[in-house]
Protein backbone atom coordinates (compact mmCIF):
# COMPACT_ATOMS: atom_id res chain seq x y z
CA UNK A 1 49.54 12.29 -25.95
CA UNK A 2 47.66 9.28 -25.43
CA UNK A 3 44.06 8.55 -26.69
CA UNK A 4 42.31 5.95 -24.96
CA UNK A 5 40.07 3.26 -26.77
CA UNK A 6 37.56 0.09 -25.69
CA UNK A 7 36.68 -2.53 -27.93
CA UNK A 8 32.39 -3.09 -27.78
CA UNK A 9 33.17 -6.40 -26.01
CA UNK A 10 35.05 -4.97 -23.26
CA UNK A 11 32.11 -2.26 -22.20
CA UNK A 12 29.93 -5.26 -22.49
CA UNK A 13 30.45 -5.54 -18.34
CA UNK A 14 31.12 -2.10 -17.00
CA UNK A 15 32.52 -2.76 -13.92
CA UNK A 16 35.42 -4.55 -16.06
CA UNK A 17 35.34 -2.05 -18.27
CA UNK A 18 35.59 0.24 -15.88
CA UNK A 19 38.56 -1.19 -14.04
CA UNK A 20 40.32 -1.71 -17.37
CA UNK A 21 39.83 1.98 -18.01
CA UNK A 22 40.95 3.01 -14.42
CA UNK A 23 44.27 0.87 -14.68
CA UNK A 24 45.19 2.46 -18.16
CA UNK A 25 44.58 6.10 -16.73
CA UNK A 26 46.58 5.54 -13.65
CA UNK A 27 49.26 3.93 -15.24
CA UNK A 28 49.73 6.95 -18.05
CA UNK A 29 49.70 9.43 -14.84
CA UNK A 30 52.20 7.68 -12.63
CA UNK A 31 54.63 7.86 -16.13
CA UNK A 32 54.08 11.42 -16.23
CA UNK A 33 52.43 10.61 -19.76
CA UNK A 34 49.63 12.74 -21.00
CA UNK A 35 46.05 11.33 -21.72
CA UNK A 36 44.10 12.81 -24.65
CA UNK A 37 41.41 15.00 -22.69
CA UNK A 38 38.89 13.96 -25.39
CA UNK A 39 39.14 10.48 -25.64
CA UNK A 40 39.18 10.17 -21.78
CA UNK A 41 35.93 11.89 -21.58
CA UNK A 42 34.75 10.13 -24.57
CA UNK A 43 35.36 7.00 -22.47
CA UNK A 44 33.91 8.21 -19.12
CA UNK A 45 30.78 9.40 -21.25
CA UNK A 46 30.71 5.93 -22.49
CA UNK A 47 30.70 3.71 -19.26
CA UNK A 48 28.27 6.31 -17.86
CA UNK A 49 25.68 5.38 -20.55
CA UNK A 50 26.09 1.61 -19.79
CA UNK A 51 25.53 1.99 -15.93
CA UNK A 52 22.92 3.83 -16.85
CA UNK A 53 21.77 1.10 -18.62
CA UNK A 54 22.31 -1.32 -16.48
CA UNK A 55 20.86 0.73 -13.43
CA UNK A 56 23.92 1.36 -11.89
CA UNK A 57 24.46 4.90 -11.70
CA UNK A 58 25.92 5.08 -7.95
CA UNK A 59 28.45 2.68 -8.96
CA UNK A 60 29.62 4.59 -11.41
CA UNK A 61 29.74 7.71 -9.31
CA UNK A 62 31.85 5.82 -6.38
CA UNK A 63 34.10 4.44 -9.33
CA UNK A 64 34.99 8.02 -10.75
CA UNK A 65 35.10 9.61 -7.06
CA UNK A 66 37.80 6.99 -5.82
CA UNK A 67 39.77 7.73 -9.67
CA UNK A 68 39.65 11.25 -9.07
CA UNK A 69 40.89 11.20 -5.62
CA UNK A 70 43.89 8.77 -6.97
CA UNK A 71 44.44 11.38 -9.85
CA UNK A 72 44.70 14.07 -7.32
CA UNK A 73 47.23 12.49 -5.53
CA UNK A 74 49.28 11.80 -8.49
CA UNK A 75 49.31 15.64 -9.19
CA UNK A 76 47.48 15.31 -12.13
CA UNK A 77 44.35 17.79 -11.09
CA UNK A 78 43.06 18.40 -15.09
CA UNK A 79 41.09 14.49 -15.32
CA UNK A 80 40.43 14.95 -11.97
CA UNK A 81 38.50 18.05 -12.58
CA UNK A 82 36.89 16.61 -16.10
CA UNK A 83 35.69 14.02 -13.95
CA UNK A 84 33.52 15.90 -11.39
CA UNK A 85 32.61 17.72 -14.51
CA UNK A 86 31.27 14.76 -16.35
CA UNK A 87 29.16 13.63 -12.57
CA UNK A 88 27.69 16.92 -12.12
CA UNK A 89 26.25 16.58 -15.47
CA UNK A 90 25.77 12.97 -15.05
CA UNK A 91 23.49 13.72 -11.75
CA UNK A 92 22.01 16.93 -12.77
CA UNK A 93 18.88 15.97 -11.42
CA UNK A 94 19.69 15.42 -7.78
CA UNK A 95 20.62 18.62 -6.59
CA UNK A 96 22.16 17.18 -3.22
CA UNK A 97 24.62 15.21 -4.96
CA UNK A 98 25.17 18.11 -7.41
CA UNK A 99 26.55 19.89 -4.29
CA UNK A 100 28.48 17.61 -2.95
CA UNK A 101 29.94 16.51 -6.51
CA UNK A 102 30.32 20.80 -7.15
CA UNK A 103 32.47 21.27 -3.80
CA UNK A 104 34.33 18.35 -4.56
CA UNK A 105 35.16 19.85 -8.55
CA UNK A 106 35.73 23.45 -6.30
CA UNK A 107 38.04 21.85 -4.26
CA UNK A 108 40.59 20.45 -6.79
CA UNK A 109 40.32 23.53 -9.12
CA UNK A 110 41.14 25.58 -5.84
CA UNK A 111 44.42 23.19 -4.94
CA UNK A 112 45.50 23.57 -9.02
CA UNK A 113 44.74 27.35 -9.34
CA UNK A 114 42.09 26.77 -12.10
CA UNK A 115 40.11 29.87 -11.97
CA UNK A 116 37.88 29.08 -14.74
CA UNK A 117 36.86 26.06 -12.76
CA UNK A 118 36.51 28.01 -9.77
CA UNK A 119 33.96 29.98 -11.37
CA UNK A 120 32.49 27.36 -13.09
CA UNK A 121 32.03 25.47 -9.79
CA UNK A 122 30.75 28.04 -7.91
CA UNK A 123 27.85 28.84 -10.60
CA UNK A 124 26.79 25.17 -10.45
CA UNK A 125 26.42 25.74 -6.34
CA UNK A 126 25.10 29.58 -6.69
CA UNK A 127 21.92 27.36 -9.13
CA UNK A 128 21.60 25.24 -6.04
CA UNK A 129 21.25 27.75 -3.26
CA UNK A 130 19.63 30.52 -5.24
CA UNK A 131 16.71 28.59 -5.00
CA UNK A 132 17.06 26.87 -1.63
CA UNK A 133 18.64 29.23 0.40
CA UNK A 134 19.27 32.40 -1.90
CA UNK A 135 19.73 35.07 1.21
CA UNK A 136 21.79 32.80 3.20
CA UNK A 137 25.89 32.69 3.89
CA UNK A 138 26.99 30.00 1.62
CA UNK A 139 25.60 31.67 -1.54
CA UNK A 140 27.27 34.86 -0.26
CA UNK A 141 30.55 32.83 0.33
CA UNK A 142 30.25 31.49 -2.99
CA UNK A 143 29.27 34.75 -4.71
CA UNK A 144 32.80 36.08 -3.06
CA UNK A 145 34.70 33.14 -4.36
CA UNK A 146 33.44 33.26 -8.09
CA UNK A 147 34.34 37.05 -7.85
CA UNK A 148 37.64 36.51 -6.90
CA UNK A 149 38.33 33.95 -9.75
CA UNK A 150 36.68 36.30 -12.29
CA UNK A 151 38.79 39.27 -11.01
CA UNK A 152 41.44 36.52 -11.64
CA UNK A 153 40.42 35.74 -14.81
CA UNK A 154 40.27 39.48 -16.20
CA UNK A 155 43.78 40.49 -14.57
CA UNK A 156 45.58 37.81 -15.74
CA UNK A 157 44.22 36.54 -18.79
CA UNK A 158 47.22 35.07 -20.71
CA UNK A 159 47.50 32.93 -17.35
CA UNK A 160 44.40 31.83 -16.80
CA UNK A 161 44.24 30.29 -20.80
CA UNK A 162 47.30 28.35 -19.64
CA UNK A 163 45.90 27.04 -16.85
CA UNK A 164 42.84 26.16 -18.48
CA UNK A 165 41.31 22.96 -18.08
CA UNK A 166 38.57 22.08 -20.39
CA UNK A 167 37.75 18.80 -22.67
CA UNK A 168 37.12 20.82 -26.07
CA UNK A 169 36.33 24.16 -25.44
CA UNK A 170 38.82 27.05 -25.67
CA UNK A 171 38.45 30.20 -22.89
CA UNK A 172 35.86 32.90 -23.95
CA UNK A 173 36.95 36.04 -25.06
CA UNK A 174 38.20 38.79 -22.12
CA UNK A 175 35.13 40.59 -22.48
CA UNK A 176 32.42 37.85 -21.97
CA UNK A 177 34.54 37.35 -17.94
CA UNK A 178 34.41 41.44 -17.58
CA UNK A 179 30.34 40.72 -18.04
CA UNK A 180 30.30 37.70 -15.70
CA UNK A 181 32.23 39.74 -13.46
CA UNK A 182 30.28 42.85 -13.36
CA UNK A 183 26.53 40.62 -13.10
CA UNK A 184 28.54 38.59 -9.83
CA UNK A 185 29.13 41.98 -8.56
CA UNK A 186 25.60 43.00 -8.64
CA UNK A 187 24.23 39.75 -7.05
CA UNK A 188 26.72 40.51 -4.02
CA UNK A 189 25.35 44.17 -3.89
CA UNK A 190 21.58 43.01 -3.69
CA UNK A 191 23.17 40.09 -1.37
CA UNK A 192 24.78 42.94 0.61
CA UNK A 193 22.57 45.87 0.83
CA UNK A 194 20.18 45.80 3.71
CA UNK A 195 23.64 43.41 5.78
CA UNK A 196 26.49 45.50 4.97
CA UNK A 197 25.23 48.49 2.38
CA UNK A 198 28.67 50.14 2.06
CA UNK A 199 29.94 46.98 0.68
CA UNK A 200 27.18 46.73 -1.60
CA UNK A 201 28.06 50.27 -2.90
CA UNK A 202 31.84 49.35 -3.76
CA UNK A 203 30.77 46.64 -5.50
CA UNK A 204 28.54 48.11 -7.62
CA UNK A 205 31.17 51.54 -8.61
CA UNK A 206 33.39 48.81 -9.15
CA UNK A 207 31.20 47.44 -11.48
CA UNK A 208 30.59 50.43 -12.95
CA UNK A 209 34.01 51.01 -14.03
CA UNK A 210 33.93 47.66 -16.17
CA UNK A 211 30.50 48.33 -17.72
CA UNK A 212 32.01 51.75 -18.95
CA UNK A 213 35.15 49.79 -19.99
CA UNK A 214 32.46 47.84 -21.90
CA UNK A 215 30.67 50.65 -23.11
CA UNK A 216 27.83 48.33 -21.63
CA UNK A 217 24.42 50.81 -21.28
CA UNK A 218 22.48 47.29 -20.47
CA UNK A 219 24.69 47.31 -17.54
CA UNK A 220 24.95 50.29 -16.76
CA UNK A 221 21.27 50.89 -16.44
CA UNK A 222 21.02 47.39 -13.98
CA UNK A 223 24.11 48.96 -11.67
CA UNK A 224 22.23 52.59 -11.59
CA UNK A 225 18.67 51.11 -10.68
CA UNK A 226 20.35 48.72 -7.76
CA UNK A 227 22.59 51.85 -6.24
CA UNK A 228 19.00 53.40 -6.43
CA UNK A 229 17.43 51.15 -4.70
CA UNK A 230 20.38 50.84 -1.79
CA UNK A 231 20.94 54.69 -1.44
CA UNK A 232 17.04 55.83 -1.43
């Protein structure tokens, strides 16, 4: 495991720095070495904060775009991923490049069977279009897409923790994805119900079944007052 480090006078430029960083990371991946996740984000927090200061924000996203797509192609899809992560927060007030930055972070947990990240992903675009386009196809696409990595996630737990890829945090407990999973289902049921109401039904008795696994009555109560509202 290596952790990477800058001395203050080399993130005095942060192009250099940048490039310094970039050649280190690239050179650990194509020897198969392992970077410390925490000191690479550390690091990639750190030249954020001086192209911020220096006004230079876009460089800094094209910088970490072009390193993820060279980490991608050297199979190693976990900094990749930690990158888009660190932009989308970076950028968190320009939701068009959020997108763009999401589908991109979607994209490579997709090609390394990250479910976690899948989800994660898909609620940073489900934020974006519940507001702009909250009835339309690609929030219904996306809704599908985070159910299927949740369903994922609650089959095949033990799997999904090894495939985890995350800077500090550890997975949440089983239970908190059952909840996530059951709350997806019911946004896909009021997606569904006028479109395609028989789908919108399955969802929600399958959502059912974990909120009485969960001995959830909050639930429970949500799923009863939607099939209400489909079935009246």
């Amino acid at each position: 495991m290596i952790k990477l480090r800058f001395t203050p006078k080399e993130m005095n430029d942060p192009n250099k720095a940048f490039n310094i960083f970039q050649n280190k990371v690239i050179s650990i991946s194509k020897r198969k070495e392992e970077v410390d996740v925490k000191s690479f984000y550390a690091q990639l927090a750190g030249l954020g904060d001086r192209f911020e200061e220096c006004s230079q924000r876009e460089v800094m996203n094209k910088n970490s775009k072009r390193l993820a797509e060279t980490l991608v192609s050297l199979g190693n899809g976990k900094l990749a991923g930690v990158i888009y992560s660190f932009l989308i927060k970076l950028n968190h007030n320009k939701p068009s490049q959020v997108e763009q930055l999401a589908y991109n972070g979607l994209a490579i947990a997709k090609r390394f069977n990250d479910p976690v990240h899948i989800m994660a992903r898909c609620e940073d675009l489900n934020k974006i279009y519940s507001i702009i386009e909250p009835q339309g196809q690609k929030r219904l696409r996306l809704l599908y897409d985070e159910k299927r990595a949740l369903s994922t996630i609650c089959k095949n737990y033990d799997k999904a923790q090894e495939r985890f890829m995350s800077i500090t945090r550890k997975m949440k407990p089983l239970g908190t994805y059952q909840r996530l999973l059951c709350h997806v289902k019911i946004r896909i049921a009021r997606a569904e119900k006028r479109t395609n109401p028989n789908q919108a039904i399955y969802e929600l008795e399958t959502a059912k079944e974990i909120a009485n696994e969960l001995k959830s009555e909050k639930l429970l109560k949500i799923i009863n007052s939607v099939m209400e509202d489909i079935t009246k």
